[in-house]
ModelCIF file with pLDDT and N, C-alpha, C, O atoms, coordinates in Angstrom:
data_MODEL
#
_entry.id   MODEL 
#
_entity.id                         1 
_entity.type                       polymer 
_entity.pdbx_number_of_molecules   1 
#
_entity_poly.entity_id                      1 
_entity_poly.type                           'polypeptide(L)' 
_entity_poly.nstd_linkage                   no 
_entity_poly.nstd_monomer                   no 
_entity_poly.pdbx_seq_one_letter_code       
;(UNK)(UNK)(UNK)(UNK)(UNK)(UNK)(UNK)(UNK)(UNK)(UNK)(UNK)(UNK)(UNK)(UNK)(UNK)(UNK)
(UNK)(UNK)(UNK)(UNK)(UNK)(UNK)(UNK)(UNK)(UNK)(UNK)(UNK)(UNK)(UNK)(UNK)(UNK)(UNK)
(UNK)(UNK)(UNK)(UNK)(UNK)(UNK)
;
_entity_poly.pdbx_seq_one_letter_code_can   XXXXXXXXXXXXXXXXXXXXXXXXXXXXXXXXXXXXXX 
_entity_poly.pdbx_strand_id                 A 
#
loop_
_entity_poly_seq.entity_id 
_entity_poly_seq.num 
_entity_poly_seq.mon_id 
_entity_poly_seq.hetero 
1 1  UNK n 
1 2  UNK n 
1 3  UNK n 
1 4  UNK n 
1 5  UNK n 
1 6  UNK n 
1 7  UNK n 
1 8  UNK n 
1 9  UNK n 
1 10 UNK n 
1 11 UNK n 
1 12 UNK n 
1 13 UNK n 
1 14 UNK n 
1 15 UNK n 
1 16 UNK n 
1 17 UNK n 
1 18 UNK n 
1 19 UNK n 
1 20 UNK n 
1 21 UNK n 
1 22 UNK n 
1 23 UNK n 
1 24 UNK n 
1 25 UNK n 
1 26 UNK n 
1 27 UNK n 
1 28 UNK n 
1 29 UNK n 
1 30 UNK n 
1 31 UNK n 
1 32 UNK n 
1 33 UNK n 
1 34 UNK n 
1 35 UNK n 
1 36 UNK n 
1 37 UNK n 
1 38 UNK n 
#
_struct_asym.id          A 
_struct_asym.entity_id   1 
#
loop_
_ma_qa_metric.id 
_ma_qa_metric.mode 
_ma_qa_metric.name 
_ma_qa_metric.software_group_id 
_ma_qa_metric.type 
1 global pLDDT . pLDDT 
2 local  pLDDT . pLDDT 
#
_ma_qa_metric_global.metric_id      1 
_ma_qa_metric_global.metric_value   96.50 
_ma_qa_metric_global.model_id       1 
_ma_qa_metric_global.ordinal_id     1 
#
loop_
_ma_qa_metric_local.label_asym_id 
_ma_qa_metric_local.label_comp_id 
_ma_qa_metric_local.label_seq_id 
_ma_qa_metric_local.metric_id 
_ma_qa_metric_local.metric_value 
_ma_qa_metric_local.model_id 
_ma_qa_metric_local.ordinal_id 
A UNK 1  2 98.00 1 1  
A UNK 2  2 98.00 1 2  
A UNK 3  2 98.00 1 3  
A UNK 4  2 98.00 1 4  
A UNK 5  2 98.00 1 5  
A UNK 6  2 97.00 1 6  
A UNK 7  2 96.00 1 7  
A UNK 8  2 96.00 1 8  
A UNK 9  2 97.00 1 9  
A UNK 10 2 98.00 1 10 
A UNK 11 2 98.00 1 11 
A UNK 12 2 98.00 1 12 
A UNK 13 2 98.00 1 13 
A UNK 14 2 98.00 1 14 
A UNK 15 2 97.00 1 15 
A UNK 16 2 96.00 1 16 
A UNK 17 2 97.00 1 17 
A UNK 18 2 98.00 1 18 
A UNK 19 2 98.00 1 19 
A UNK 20 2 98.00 1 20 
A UNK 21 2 98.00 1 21 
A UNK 22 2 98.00 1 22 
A UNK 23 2 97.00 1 23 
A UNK 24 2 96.00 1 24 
A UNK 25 2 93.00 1 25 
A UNK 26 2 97.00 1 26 
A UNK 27 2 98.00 1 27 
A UNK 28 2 98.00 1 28 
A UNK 29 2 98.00 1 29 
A UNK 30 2 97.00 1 30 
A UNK 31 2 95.00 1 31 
A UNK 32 2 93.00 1 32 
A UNK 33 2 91.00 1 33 
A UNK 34 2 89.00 1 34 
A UNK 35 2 92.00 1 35 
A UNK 36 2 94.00 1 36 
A UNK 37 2 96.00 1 37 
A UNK 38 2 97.00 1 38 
#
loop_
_atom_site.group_PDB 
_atom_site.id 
_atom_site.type_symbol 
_atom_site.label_atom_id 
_atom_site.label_alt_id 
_atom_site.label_comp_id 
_atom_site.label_asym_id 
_atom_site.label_entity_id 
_atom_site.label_seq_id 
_atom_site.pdbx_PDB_ins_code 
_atom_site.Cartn_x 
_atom_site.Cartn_y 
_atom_site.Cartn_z 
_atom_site.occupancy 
_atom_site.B_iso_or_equiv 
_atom_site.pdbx_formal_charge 
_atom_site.auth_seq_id 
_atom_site.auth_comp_id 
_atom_site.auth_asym_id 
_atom_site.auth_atom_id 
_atom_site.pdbx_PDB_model_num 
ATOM 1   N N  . UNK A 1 1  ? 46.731 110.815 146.986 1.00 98.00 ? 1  UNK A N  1 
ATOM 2   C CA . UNK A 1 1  ? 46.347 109.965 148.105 1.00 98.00 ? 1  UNK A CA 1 
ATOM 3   C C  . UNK A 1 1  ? 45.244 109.032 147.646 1.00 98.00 ? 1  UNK A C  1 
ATOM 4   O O  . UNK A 1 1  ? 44.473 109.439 146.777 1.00 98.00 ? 1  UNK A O  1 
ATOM 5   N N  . UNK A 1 2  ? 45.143 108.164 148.008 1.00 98.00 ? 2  UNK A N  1 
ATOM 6   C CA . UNK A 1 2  ? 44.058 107.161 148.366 1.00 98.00 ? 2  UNK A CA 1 
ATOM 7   C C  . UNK A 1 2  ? 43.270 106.829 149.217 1.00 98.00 ? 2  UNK A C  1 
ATOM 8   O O  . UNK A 1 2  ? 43.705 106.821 150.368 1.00 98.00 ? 2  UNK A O  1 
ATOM 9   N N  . UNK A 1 3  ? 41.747 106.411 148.979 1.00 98.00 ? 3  UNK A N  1 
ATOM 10  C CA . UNK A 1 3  ? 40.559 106.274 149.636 1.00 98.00 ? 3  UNK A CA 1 
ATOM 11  C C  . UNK A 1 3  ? 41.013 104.702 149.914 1.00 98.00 ? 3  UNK A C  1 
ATOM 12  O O  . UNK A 1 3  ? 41.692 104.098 149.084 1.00 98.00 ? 3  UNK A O  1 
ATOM 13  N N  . UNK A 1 4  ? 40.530 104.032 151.287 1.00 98.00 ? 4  UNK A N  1 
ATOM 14  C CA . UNK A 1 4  ? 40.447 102.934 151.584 1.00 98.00 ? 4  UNK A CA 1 
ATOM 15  C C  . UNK A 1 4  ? 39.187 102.439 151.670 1.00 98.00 ? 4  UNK A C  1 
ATOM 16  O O  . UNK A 1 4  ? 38.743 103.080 152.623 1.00 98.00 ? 4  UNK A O  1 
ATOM 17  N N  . UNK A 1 5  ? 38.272 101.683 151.284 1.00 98.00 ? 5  UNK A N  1 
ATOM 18  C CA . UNK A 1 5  ? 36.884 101.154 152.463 1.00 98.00 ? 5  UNK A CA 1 
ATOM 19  C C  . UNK A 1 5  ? 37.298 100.246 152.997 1.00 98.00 ? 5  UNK A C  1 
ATOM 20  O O  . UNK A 1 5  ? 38.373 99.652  152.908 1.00 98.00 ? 5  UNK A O  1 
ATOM 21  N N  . UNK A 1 6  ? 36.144 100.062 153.782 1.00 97.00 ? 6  UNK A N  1 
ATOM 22  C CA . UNK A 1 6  ? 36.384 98.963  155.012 1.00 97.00 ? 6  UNK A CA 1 
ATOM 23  C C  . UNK A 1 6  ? 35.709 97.489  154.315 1.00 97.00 ? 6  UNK A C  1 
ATOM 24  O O  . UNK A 1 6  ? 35.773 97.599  153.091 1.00 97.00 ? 6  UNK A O  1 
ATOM 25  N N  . UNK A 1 7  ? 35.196 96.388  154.655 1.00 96.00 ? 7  UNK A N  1 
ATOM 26  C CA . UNK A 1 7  ? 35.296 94.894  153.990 1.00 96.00 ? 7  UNK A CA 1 
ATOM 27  C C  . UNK A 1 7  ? 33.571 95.498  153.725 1.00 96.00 ? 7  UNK A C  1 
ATOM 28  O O  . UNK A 1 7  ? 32.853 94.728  153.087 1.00 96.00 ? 7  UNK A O  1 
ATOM 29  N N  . UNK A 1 8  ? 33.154 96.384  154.043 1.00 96.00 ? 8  UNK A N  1 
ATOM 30  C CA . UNK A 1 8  ? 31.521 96.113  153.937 1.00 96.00 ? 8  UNK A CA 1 
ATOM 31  C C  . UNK A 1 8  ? 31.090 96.903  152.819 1.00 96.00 ? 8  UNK A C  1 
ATOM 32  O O  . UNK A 1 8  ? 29.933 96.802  152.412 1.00 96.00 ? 8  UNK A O  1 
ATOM 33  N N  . UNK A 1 9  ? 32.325 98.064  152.024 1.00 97.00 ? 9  UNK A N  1 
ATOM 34  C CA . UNK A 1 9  ? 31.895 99.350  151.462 1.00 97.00 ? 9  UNK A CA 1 
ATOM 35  C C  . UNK A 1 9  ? 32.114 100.658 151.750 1.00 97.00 ? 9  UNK A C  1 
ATOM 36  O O  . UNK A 1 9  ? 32.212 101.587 150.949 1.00 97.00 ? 9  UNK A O  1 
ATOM 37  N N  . UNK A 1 10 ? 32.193 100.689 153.063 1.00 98.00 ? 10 UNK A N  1 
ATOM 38  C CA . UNK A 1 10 ? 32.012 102.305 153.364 1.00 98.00 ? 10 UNK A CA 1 
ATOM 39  C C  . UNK A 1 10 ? 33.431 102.635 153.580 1.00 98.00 ? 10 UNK A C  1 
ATOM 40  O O  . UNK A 1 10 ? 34.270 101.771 153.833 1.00 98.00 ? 10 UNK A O  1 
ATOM 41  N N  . UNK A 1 11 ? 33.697 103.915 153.478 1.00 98.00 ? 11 UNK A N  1 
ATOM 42  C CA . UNK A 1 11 ? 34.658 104.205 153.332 1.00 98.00 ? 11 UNK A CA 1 
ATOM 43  C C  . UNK A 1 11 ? 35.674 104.697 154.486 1.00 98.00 ? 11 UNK A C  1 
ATOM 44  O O  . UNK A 1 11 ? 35.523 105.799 155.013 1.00 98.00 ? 11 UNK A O  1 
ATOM 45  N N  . UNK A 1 12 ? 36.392 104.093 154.735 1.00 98.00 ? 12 UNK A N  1 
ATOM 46  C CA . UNK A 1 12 ? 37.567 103.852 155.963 1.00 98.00 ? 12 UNK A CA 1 
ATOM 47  C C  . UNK A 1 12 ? 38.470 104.991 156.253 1.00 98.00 ? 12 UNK A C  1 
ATOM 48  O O  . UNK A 1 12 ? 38.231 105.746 157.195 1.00 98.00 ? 12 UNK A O  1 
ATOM 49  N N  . UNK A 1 13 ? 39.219 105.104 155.691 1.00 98.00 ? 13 UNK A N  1 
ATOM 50  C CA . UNK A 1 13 ? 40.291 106.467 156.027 1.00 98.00 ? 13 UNK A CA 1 
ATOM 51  C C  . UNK A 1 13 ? 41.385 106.340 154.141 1.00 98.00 ? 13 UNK A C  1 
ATOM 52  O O  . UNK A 1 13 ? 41.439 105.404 153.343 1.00 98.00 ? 13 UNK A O  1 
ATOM 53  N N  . UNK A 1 14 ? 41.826 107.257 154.115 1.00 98.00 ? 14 UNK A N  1 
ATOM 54  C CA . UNK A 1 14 ? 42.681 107.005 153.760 1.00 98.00 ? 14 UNK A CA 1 
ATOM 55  C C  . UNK A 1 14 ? 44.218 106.154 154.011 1.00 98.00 ? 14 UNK A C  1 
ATOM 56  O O  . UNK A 1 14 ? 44.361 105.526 155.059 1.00 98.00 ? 14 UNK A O  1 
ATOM 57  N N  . UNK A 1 15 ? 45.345 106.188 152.966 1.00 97.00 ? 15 UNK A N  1 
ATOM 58  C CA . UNK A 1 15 ? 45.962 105.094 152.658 1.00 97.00 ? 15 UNK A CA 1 
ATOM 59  C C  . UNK A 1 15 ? 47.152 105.629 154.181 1.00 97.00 ? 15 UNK A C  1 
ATOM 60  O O  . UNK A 1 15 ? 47.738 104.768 154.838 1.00 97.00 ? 15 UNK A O  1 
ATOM 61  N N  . UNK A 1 16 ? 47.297 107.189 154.492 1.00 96.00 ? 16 UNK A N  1 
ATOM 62  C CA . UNK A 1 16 ? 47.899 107.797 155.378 1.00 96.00 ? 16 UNK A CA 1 
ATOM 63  C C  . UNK A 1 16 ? 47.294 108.713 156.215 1.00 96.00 ? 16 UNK A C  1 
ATOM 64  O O  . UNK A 1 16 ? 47.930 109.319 157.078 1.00 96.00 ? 16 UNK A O  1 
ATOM 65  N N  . UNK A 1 17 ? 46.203 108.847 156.038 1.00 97.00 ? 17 UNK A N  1 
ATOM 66  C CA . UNK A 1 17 ? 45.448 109.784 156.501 1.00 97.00 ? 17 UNK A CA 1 
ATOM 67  C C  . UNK A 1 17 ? 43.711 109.408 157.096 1.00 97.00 ? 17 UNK A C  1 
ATOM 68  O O  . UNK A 1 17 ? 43.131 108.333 156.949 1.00 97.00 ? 17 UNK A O  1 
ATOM 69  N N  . UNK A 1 18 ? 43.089 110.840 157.878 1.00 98.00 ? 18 UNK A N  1 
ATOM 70  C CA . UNK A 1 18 ? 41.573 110.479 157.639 1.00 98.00 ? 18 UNK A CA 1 
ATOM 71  C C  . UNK A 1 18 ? 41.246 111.669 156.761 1.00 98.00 ? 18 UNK A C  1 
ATOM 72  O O  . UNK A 1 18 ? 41.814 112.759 156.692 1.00 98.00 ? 18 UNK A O  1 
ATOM 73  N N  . UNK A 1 19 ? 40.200 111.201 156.111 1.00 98.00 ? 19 UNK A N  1 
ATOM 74  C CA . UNK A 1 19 ? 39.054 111.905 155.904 1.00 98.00 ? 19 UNK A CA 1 
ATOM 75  C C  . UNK A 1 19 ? 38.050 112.212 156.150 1.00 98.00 ? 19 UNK A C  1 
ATOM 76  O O  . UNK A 1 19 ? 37.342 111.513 156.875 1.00 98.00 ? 19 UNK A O  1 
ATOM 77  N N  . UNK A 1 20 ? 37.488 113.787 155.441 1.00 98.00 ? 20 UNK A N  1 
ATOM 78  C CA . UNK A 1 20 ? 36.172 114.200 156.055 1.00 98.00 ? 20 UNK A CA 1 
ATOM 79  C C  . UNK A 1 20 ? 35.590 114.806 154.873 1.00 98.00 ? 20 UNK A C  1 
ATOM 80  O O  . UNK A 1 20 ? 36.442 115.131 154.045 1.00 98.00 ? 20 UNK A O  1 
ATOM 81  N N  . UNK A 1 21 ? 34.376 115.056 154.548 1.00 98.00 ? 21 UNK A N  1 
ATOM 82  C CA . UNK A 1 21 ? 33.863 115.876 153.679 1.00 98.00 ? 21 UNK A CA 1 
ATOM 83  C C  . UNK A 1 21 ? 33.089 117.074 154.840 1.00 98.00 ? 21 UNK A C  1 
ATOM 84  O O  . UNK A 1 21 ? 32.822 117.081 156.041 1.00 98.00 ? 21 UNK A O  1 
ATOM 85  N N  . UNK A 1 22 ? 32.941 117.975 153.731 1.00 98.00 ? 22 UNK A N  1 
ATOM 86  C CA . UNK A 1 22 ? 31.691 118.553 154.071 1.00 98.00 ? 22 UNK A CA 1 
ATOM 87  C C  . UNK A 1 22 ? 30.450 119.031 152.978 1.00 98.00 ? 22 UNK A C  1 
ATOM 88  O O  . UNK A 1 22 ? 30.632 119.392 151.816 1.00 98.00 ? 22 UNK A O  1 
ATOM 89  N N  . UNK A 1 23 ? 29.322 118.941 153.597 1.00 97.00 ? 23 UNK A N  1 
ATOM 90  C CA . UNK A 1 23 ? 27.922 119.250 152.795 1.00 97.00 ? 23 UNK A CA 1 
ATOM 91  C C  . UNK A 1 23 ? 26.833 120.043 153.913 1.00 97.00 ? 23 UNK A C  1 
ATOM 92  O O  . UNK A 1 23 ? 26.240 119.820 154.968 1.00 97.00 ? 23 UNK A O  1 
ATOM 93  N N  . UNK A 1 24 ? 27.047 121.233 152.776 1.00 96.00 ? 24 UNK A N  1 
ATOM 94  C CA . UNK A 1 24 ? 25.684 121.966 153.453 1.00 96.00 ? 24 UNK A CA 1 
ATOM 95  C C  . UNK A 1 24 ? 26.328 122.416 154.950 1.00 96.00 ? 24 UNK A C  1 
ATOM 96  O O  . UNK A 1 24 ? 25.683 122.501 155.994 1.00 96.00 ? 24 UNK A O  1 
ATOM 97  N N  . UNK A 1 25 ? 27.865 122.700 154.767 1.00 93.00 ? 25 UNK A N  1 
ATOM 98  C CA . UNK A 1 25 ? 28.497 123.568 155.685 1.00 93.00 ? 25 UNK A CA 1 
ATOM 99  C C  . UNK A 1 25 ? 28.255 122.978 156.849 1.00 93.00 ? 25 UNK A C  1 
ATOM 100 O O  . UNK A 1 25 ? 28.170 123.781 157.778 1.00 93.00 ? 25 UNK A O  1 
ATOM 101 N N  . UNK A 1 26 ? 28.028 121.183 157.303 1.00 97.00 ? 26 UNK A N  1 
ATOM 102 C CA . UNK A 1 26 ? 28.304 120.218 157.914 1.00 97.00 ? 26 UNK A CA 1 
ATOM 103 C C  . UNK A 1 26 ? 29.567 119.620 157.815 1.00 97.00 ? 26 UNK A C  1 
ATOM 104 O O  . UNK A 1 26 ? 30.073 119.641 156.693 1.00 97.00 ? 26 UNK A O  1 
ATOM 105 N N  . UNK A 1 27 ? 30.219 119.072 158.761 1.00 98.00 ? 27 UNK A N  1 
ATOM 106 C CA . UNK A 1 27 ? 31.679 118.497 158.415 1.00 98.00 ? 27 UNK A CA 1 
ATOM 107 C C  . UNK A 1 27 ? 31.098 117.137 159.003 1.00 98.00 ? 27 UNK A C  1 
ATOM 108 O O  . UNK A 1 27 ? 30.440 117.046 160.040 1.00 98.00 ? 27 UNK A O  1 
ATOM 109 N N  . UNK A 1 28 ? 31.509 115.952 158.035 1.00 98.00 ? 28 UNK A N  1 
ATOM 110 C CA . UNK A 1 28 ? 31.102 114.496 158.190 1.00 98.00 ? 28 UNK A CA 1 
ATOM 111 C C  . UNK A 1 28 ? 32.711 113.622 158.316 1.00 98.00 ? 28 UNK A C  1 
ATOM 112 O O  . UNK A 1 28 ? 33.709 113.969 157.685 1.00 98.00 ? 28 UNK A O  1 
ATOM 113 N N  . UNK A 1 29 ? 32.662 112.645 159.112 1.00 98.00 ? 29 UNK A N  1 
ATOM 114 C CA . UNK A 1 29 ? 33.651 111.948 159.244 1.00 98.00 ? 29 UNK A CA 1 
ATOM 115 C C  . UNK A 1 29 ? 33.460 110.738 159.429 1.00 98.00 ? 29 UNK A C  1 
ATOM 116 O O  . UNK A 1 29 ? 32.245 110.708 159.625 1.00 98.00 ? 29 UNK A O  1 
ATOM 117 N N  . UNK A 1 30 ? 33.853 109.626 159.509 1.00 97.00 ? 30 UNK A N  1 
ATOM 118 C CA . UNK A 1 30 ? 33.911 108.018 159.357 1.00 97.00 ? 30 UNK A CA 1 
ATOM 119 C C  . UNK A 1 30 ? 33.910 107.974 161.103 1.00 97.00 ? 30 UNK A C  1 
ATOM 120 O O  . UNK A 1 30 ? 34.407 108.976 161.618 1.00 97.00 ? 30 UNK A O  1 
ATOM 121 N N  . UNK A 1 31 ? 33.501 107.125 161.861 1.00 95.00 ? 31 UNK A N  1 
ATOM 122 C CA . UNK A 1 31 ? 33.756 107.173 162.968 1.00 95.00 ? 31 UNK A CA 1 
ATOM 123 C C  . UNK A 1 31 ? 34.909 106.045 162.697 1.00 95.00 ? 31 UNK A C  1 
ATOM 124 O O  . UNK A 1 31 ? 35.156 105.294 161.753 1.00 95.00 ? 31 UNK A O  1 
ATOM 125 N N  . UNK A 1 32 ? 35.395 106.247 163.756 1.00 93.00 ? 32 UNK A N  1 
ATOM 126 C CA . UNK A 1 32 ? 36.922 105.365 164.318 1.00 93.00 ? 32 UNK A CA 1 
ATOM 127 C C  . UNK A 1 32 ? 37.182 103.823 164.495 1.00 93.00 ? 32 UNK A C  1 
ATOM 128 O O  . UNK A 1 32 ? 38.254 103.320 164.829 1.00 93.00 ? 32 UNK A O  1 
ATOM 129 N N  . UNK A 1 33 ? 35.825 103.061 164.167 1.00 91.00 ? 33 UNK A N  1 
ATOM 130 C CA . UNK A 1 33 ? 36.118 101.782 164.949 1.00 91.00 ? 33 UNK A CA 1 
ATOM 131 C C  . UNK A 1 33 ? 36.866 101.047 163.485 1.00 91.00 ? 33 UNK A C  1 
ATOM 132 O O  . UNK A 1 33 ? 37.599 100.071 163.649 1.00 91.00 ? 33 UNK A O  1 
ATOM 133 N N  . UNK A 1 34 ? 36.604 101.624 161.999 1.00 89.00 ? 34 UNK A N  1 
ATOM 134 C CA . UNK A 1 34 ? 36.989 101.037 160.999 1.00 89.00 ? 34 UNK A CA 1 
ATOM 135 C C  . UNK A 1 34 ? 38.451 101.466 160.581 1.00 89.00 ? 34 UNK A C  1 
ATOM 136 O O  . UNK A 1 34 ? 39.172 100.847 159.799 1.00 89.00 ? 34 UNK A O  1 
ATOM 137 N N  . UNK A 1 35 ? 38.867 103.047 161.473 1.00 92.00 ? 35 UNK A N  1 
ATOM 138 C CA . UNK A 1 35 ? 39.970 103.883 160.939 1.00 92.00 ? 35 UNK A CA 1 
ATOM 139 C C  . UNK A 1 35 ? 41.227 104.172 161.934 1.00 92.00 ? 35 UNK A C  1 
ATOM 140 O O  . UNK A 1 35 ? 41.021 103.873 163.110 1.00 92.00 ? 35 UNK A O  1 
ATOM 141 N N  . UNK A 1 36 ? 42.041 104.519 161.728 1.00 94.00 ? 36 UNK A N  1 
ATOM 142 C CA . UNK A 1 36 ? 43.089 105.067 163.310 1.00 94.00 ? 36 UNK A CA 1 
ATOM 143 C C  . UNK A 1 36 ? 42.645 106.339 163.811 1.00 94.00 ? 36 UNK A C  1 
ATOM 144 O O  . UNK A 1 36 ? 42.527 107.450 163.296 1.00 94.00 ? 36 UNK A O  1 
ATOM 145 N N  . UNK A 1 37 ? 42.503 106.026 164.574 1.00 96.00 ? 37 UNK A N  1 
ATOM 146 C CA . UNK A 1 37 ? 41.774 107.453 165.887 1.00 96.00 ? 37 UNK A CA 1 
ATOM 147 C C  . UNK A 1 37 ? 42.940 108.454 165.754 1.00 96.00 ? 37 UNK A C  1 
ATOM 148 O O  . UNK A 1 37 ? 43.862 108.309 166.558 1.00 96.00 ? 37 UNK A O  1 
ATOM 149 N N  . UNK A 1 38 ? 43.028 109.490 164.813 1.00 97.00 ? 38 UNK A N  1 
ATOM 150 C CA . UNK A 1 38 ? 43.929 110.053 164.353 1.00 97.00 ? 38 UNK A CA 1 
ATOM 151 C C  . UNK A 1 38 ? 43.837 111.149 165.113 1.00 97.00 ? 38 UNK A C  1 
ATOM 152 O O  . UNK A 1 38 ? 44.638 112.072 164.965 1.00 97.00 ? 38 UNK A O  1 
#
């Protein structure tokens, strides 16, 4: 799969998908206005 960003850098969703990481047993996600509200 593939990472998308958005025109500014940050990183958008993937090419079919979203993504999320997690750190420090936090789950982080892109908010929606750059990605499909999946």
């Amino acid at each position: 799969e593939g990472i998308m960003l958005d025109v500014n850098g940050f990183v958008a969703e993937a090419t079919a998908d979203n993504i999320f990481l997690v750190k420090d047993r936090a789950i982080v996600t892109p908010p929606t206005a750059t990605s499909l509200k999946g």
